[in-house]
N, C-alpha and C. Protein backbone atom coordinates (compact mmCIF):
# COMPACT_ATOMS: atom_id res chain seq x y z
N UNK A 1 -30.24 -5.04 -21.19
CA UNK A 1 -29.87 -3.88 -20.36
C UNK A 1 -29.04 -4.32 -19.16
N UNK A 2 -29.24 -5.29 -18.62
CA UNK A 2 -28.78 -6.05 -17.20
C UNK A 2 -27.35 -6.49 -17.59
N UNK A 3 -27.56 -7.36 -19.00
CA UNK A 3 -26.07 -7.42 -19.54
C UNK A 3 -24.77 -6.42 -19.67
N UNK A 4 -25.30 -5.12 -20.01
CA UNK A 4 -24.81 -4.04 -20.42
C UNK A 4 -24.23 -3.47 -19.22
N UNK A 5 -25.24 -3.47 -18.34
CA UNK A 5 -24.87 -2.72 -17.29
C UNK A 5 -24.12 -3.08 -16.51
N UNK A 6 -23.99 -4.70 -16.66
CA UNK A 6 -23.18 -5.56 -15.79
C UNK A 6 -21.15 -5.82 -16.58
N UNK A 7 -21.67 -5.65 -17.88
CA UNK A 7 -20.48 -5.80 -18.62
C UNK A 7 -19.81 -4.19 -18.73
N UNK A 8 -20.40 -2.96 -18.34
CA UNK A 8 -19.82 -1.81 -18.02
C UNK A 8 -19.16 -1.85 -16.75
N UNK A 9 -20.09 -2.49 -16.05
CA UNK A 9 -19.06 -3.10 -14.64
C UNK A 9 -17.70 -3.00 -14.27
N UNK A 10 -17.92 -4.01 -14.93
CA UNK A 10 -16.54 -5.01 -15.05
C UNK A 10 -15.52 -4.01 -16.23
N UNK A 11 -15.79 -3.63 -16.83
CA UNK A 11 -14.95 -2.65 -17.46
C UNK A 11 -14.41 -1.69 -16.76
N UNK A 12 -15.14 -0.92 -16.06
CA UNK A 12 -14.86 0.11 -14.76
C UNK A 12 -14.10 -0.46 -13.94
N UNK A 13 -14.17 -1.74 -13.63
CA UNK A 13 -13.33 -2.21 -12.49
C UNK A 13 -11.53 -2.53 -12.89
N UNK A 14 -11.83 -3.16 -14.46
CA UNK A 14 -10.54 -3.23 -14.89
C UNK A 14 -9.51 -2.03 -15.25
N UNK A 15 -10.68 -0.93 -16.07
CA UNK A 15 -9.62 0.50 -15.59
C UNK A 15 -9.00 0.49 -14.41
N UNK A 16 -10.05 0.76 -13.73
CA UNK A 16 -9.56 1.29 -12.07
C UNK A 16 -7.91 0.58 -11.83
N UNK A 17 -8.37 -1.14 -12.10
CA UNK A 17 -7.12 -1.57 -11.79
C UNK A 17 -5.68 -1.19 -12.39
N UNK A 18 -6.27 -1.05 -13.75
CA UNK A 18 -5.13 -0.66 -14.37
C UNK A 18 -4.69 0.85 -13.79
N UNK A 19 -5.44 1.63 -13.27
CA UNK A 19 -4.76 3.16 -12.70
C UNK A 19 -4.29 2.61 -11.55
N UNK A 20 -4.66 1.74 -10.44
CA UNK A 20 -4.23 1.50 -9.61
C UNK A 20 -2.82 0.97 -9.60
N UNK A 21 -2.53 -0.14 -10.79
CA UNK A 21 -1.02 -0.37 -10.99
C UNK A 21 -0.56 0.36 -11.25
N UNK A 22 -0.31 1.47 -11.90
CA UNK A 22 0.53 2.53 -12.29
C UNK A 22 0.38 3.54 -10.97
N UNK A 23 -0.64 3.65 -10.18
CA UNK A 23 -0.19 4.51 -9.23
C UNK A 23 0.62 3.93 -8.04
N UNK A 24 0.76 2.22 -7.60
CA UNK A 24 1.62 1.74 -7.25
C UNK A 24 3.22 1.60 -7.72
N UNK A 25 3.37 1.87 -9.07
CA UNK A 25 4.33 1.69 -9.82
C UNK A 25 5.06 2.72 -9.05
N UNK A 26 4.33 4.31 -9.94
CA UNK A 26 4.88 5.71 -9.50
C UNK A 26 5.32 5.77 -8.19
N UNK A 27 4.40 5.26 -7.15
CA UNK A 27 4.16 5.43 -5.61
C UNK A 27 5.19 4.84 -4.98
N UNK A 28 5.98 3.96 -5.45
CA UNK A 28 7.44 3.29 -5.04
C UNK A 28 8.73 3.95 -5.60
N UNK A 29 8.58 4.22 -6.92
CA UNK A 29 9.34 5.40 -7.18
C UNK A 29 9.21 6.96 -6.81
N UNK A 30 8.24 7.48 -6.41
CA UNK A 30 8.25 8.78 -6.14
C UNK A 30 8.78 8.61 -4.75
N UNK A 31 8.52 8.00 -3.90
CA UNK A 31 8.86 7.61 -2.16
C UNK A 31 10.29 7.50 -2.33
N UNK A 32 10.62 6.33 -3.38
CA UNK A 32 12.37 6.05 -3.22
C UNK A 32 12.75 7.18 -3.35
N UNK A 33 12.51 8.22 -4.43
CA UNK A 33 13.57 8.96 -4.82
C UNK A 33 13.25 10.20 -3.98
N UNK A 34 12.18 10.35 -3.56
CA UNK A 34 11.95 11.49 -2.50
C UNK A 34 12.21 11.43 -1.63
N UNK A 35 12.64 10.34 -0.81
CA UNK A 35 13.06 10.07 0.59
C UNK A 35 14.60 9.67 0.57
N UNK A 36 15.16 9.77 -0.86
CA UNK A 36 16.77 9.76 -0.89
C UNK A 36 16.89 11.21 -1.11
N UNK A 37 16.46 12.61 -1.32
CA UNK A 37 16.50 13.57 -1.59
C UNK A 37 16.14 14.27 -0.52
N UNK A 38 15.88 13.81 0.54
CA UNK A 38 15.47 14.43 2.00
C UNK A 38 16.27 14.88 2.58
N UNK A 39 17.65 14.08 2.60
CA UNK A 39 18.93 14.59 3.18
C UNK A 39 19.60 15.39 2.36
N UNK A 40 19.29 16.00 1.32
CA UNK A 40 19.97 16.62 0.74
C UNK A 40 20.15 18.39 0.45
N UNK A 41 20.81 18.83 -0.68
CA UNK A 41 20.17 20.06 -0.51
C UNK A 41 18.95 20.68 -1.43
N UNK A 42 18.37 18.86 -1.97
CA UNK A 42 16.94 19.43 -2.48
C UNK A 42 15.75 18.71 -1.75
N UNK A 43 15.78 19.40 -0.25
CA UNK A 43 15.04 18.15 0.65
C UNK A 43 13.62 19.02 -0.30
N UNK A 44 13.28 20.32 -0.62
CA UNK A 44 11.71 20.65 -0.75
C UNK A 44 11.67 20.03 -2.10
N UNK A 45 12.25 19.61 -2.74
CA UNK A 45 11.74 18.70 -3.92
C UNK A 45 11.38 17.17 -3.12
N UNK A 46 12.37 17.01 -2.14
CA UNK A 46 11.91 15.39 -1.77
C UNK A 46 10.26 15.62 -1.58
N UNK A 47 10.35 16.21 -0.55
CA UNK A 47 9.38 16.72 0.49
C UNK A 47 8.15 16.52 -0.53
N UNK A 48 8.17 17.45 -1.94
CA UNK A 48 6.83 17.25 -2.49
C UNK A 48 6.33 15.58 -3.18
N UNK A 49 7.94 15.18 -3.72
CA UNK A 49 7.48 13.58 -4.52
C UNK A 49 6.86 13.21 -3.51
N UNK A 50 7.43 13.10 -1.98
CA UNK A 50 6.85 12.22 -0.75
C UNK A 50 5.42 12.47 -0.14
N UNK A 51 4.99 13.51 -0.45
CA UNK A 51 3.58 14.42 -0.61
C UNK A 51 2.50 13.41 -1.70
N UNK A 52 3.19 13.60 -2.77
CA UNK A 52 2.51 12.86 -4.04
C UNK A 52 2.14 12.05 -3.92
N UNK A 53 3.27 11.34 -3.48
CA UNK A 53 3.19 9.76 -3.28
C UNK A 53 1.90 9.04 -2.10
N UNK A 54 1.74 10.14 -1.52
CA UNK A 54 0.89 10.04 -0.18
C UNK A 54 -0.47 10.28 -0.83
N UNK A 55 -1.01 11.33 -1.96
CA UNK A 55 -1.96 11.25 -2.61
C UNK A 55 -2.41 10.18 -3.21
N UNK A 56 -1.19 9.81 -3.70
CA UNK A 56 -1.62 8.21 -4.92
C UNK A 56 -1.82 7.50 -3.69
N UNK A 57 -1.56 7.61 -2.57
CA UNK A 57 -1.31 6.17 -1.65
C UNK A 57 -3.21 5.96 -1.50
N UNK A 58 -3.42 7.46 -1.07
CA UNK A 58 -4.92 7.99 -0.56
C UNK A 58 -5.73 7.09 -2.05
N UNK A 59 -5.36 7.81 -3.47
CA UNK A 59 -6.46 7.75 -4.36
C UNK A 59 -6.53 5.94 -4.39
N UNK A 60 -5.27 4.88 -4.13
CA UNK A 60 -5.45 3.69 -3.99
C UNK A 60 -6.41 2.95 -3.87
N UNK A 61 -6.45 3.80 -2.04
CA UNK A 61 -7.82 3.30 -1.04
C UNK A 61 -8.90 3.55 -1.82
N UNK A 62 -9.21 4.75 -2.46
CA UNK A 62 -10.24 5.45 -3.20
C UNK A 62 -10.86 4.26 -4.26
N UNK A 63 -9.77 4.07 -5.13
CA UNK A 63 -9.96 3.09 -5.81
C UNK A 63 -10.57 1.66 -5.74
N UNK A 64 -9.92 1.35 -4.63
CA UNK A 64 -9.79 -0.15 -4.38
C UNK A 64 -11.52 -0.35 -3.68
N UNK A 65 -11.70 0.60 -3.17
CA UNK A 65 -13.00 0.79 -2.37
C UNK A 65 -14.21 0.34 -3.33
N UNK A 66 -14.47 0.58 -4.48
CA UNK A 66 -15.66 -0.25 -4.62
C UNK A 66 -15.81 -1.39 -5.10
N UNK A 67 -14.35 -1.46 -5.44
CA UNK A 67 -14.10 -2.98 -5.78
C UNK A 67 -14.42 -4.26 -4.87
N UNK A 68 -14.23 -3.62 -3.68
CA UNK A 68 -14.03 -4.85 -2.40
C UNK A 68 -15.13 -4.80 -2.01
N UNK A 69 -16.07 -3.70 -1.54
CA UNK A 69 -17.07 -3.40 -1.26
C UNK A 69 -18.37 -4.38 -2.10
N UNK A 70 -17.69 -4.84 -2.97
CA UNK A 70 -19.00 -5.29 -3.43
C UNK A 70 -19.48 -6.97 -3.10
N UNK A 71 -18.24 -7.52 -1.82
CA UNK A 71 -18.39 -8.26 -1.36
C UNK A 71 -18.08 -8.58 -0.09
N UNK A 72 -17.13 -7.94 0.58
CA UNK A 72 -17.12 -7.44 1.48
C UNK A 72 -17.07 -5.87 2.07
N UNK A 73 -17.87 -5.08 2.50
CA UNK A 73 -17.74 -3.78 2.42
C UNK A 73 -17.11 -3.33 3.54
N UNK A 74 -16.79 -4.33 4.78
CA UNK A 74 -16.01 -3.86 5.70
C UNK A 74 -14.50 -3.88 5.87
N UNK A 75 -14.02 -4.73 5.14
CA UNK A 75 -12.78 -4.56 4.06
C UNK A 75 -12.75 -3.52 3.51
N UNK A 76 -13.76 -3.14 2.43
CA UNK A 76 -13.40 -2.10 2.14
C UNK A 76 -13.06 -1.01 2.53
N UNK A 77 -13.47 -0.65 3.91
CA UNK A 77 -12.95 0.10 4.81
C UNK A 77 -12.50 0.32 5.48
N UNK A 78 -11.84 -0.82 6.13
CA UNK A 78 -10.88 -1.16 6.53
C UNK A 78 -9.16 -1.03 5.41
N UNK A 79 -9.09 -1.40 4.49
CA UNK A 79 -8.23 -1.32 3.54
C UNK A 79 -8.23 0.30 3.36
N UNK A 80 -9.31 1.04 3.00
CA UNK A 80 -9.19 2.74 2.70
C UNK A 80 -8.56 3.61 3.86
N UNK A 81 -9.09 2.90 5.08
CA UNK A 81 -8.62 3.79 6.59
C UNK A 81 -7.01 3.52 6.24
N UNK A 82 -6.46 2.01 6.11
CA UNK A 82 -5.37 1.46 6.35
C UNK A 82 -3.98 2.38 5.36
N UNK A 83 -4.72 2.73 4.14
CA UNK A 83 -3.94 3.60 2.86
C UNK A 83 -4.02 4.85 3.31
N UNK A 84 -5.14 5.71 4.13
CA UNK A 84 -5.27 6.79 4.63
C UNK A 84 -4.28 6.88 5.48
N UNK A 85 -4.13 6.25 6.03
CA UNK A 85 -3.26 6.26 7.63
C UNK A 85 -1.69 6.20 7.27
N UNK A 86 -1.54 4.98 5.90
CA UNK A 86 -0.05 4.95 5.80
C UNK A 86 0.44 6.16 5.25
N UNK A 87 -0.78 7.23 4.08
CA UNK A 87 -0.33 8.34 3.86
C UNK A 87 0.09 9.31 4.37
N UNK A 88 -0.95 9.71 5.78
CA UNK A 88 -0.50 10.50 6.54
C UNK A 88 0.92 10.43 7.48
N UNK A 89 0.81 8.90 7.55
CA UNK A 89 2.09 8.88 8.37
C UNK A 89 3.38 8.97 7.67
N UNK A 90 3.56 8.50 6.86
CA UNK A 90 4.72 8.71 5.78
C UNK A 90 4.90 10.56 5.29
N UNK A 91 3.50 11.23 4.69
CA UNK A 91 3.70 12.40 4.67
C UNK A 91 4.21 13.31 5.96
N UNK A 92 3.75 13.54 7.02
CA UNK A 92 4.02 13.87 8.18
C UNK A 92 5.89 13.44 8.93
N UNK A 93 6.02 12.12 8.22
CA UNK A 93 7.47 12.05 8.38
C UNK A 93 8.55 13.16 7.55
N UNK A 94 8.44 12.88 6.50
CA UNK A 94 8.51 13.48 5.08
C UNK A 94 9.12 15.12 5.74
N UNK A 95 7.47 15.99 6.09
CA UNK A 95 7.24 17.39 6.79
C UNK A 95 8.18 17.55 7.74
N UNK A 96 8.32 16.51 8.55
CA UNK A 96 9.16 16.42 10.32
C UNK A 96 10.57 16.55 9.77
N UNK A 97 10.89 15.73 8.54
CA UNK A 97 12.62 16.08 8.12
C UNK A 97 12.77 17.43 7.56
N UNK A 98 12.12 17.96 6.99
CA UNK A 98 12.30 19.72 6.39
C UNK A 98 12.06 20.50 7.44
N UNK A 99 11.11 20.46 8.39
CA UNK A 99 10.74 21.61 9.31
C UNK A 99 11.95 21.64 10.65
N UNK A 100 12.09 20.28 11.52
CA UNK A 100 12.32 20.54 12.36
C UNK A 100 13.57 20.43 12.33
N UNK A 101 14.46 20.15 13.13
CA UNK A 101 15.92 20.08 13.40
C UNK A 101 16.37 18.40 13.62
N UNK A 102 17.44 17.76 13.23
CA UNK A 102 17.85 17.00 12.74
C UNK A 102 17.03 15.51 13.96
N UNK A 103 18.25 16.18 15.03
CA UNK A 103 17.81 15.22 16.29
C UNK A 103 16.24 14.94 16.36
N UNK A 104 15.24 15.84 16.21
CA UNK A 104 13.83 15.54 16.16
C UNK A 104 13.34 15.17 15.23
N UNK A 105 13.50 15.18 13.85
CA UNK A 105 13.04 14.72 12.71
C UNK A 105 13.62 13.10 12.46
N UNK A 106 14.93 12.93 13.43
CA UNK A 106 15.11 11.58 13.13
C UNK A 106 14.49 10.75 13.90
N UNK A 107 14.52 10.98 15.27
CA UNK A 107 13.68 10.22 16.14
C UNK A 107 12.18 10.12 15.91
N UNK A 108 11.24 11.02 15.74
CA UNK A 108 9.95 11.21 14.66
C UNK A 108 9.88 10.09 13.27
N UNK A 109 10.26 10.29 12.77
CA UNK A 109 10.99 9.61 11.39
C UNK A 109 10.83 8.11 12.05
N UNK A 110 11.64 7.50 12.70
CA UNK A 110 12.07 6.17 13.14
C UNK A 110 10.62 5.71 13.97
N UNK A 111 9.98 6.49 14.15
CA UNK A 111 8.37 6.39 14.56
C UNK A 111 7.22 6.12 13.33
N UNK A 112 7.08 6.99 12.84
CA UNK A 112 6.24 7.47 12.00
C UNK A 112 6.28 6.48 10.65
N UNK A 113 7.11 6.30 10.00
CA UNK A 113 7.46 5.35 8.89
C UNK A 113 7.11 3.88 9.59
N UNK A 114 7.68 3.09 10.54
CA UNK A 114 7.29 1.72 10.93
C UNK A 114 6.17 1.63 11.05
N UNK A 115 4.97 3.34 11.86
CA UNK A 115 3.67 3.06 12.21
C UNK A 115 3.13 2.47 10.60
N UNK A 116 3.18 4.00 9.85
CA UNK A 116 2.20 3.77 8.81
C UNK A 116 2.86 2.31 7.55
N UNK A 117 3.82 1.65 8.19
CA UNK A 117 3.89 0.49 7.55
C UNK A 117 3.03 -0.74 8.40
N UNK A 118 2.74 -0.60 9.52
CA UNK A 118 2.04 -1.31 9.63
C UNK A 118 0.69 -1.66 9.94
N UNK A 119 0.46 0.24 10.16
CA UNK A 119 -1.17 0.37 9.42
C UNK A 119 -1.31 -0.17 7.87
N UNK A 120 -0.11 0.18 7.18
CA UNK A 120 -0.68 -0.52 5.80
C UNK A 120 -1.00 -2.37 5.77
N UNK A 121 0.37 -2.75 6.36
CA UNK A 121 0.17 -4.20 6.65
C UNK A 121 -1.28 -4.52 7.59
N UNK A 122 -1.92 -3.92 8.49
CA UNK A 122 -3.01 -4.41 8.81
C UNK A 122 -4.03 -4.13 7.68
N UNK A 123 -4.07 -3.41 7.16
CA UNK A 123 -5.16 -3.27 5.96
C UNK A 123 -5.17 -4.38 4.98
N UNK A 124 -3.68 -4.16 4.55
CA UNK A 124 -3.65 -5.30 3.41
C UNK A 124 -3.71 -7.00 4.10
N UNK A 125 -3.42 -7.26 5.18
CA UNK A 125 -4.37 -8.69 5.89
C UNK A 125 -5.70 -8.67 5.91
N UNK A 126 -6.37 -7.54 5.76
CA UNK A 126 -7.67 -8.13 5.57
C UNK A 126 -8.38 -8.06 4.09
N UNK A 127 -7.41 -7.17 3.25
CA UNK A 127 -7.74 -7.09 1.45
C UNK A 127 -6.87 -8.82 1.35
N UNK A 128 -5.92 -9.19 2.30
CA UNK A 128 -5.66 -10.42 1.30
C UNK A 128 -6.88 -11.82 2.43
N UNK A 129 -7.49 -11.46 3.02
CA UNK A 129 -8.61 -12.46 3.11
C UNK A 129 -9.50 -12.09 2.19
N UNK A 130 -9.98 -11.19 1.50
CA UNK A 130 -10.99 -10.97 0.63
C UNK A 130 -10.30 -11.37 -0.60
N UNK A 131 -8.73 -11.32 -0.79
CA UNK A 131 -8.70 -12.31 -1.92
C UNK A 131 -9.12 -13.73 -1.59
N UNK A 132 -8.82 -14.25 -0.63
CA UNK A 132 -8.99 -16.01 -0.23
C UNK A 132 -10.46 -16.28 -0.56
N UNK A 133 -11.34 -15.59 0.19
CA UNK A 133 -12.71 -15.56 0.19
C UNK A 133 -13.56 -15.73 -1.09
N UNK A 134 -13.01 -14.91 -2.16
CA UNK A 134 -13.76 -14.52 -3.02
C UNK A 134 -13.20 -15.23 -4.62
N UNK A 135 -11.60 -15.51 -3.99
CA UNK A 135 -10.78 -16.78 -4.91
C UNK A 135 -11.04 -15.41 -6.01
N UNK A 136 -10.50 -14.46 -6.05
CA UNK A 136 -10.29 -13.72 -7.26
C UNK A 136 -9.24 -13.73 -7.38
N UNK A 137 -8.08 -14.44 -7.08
CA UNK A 137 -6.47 -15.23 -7.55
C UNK A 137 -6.41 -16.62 -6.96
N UNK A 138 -5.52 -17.24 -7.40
CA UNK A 138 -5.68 -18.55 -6.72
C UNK A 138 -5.24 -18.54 -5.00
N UNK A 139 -5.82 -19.38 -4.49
CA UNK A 139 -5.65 -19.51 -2.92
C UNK A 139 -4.55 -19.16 -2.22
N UNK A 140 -3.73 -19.65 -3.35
CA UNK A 140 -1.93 -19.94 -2.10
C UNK A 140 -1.15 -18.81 -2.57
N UNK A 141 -1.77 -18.02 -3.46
CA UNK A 141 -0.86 -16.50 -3.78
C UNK A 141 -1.69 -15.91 -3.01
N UNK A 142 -2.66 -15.55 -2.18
CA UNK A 142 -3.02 -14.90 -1.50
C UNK A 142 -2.62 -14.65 0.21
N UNK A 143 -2.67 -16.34 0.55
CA UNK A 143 -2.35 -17.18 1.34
C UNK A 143 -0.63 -16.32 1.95
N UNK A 144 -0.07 -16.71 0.68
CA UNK A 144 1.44 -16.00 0.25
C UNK A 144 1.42 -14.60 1.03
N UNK A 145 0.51 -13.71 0.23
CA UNK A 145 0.73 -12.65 0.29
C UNK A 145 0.27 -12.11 1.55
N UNK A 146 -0.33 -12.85 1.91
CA UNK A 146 -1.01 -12.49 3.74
C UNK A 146 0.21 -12.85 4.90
N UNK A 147 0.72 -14.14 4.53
CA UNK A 147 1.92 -14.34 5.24
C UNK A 147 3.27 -13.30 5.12
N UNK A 148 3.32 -12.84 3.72
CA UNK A 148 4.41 -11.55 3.61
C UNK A 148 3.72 -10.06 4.31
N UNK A 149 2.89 -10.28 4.49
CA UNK A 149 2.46 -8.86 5.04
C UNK A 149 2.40 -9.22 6.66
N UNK A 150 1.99 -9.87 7.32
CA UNK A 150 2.46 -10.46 8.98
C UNK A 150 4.06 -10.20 9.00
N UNK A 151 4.89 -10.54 7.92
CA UNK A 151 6.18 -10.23 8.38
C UNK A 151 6.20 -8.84 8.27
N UNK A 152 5.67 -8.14 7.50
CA UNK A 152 6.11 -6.85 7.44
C UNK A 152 5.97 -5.89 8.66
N UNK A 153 4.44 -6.66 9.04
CA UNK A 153 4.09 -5.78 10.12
C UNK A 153 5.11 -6.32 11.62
N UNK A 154 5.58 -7.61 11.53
CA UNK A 154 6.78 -8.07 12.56
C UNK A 154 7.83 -7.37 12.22
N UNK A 155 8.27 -7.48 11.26
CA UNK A 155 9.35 -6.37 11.01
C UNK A 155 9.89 -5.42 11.42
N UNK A 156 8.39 -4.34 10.72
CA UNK A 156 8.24 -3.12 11.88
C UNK A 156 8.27 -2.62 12.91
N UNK A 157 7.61 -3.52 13.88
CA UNK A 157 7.67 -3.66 15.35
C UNK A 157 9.00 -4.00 15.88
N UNK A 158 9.75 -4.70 14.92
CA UNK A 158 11.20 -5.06 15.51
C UNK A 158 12.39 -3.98 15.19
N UNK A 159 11.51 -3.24 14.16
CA UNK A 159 12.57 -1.44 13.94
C UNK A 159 11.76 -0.56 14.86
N UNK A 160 10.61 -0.71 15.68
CA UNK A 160 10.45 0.36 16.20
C UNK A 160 11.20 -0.23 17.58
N UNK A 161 11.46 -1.43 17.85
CA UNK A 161 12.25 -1.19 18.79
C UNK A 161 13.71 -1.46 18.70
N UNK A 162 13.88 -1.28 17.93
CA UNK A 162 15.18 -0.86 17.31
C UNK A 162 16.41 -2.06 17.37
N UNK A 163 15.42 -2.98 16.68
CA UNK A 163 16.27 -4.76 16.17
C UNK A 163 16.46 -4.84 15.11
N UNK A 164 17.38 -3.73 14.44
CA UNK A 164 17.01 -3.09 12.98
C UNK A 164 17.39 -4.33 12.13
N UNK A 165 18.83 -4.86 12.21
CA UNK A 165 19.38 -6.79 11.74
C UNK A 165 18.41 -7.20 11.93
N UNK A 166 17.65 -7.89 12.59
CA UNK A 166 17.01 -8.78 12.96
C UNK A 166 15.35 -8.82 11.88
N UNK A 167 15.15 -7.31 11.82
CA UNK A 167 13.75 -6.58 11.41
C UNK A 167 13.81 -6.89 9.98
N UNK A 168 15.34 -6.96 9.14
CA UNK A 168 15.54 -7.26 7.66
C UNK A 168 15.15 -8.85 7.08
N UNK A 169 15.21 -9.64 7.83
CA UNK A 169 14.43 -10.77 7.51
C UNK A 169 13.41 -11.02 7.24
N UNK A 170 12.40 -10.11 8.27
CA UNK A 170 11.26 -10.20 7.92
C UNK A 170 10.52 -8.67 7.04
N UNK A 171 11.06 -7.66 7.04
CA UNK A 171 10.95 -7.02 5.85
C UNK A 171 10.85 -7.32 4.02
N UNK A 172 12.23 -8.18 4.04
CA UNK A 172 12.45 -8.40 2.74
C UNK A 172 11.13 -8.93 2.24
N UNK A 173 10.46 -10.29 2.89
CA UNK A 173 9.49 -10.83 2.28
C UNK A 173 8.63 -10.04 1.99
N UNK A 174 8.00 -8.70 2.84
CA UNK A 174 6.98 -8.53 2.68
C UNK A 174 7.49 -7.21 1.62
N UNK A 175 8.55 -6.67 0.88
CA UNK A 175 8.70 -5.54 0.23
C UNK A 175 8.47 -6.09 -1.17
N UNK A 176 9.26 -8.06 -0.77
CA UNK A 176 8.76 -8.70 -2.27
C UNK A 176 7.35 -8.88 -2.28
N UNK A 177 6.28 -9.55 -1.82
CA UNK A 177 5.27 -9.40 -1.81
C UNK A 177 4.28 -8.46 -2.28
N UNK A 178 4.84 -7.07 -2.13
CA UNK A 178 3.93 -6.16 -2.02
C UNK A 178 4.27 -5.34 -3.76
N UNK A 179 5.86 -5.87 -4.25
CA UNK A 179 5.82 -5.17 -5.69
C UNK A 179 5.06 -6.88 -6.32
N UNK A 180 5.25 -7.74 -5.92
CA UNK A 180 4.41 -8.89 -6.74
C UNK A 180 2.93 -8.55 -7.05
N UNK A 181 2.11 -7.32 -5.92
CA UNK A 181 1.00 -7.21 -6.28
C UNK A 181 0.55 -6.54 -7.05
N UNK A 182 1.50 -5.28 -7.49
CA UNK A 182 1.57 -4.43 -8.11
C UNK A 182 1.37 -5.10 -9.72
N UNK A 183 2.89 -6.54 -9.77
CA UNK A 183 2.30 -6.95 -11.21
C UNK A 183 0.97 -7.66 -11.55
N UNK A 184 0.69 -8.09 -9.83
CA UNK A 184 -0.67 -8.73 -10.82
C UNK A 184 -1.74 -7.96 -10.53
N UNK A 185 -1.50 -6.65 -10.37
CA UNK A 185 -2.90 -5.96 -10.77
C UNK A 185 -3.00 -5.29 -12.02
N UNK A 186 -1.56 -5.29 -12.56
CA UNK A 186 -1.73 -5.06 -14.39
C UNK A 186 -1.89 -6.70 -14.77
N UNK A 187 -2.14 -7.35 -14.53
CA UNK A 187 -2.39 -8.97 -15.24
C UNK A 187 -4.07 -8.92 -14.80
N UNK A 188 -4.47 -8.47 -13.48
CA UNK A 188 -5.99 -8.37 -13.72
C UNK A 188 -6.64 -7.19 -14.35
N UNK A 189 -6.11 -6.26 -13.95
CA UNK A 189 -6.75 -4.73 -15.16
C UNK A 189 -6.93 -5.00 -16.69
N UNK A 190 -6.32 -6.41 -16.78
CA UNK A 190 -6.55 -6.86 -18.39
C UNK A 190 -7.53 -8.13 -18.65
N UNK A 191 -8.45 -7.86 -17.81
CA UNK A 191 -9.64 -9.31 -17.40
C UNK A 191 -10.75 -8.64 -16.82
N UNK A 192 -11.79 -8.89 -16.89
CA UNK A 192 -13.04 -8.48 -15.62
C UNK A 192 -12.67 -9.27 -14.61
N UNK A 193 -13.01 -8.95 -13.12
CA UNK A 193 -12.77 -9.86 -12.35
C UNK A 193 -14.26 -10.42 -11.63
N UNK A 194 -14.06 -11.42 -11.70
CA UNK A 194 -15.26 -13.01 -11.32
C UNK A 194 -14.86 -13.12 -10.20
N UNK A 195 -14.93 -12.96 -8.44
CA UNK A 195 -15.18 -13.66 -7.54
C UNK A 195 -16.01 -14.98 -7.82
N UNK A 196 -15.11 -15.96 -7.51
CA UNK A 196 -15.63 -17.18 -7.28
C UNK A 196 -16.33 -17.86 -6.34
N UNK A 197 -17.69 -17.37 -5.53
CA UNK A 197 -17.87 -18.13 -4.76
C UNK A 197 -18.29 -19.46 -4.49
């Protein structure tokens, strides 16, 4: 019974992952193409992909939450606040370009997008110590991926004060970083995952 229950587990966890890659997949495409459709004259179609996208961002956290939780649980909530926060802020940008008038939706906009990128980047520094911790990938891709997310969140800070050249250096790493995780959470959704302690 202990077997069973433990090997349903781990089955549950590898779905999850596998919905979780595909809602990262979608969640980069629905954002791109909704936030190139903002300026246009189908901003209320942007408006909703960028909506969507803010759901999947939410069901992420949802997801990811009992996964982490089961070894660190303050991660885990920390990472759910961090996906909560980037949703709202990205959606609320999204709202600010359809509702208000140009001059205010851009200055808003140039706020709102850097925040909830680097509410996400603080979340995901502490989901990538619970990879290190728990060695559920090897050390130095985690290691990796913690160092691409510090740039992201430097980045940010260097577009909110508006070092936009300067901010692309340290962006790039962390935009590669963050679709690298995407593939290897379809490479673990096809495994149970073993924390190694």
């Amino acid at each position: 019974m202990i077997v069973h229950t433990k090997r349903s587990r781990e089955e549950d966890y590898g779905l999850r992952l596998r919905i979780i890659w595909a809602l990262f997949l979608w969640a980069f495409i629905f954002y791109g193409v909704g936030n190139s459709l903002l300026s246009s004259n189908q901003a209320l179609l942007g408006l909703l992909l960028i909506l969507i996208n803010s759901v999947w961002v939410c069901a992420i956290g949802v997801l990811f939450r009992p996964i982490i939780a089961r070894d660190k649980p303050s991660i885990a909530n920390i990472y759910f606040i961090s996906r909560v926060g980037e949703a709202l802020f990205l959606g609320l940008g999204a709202i600010m370009v359809v509702v208000a008038p140009q001059d205010v939706w851009t200055a808003w906009n140039a706020i709102l997008y850097p925040l909830g990128m680097i509410i996400l980047g603080i979340g995901s520094i502490a989901f990538c110590y619970w990879l290190i911790s728990t060695k559920c990938i090897h050390k130095l891709l985690a290691w990796l991926w913690l160092i691409g997310y510090i740039c992201l969140i430097f980045g940010m800070l260097l577009t909110l004060l508006e070092f936009d050249s300067q901010a692309m250096y340290f962006l790039l790493p962390g935009a590669v970083f963050e679709i690298s995780f995407a593939v290897l959470l379809l490479f673990l959704g096809q495994r149970s995952i073993h924390p190694k302690h």
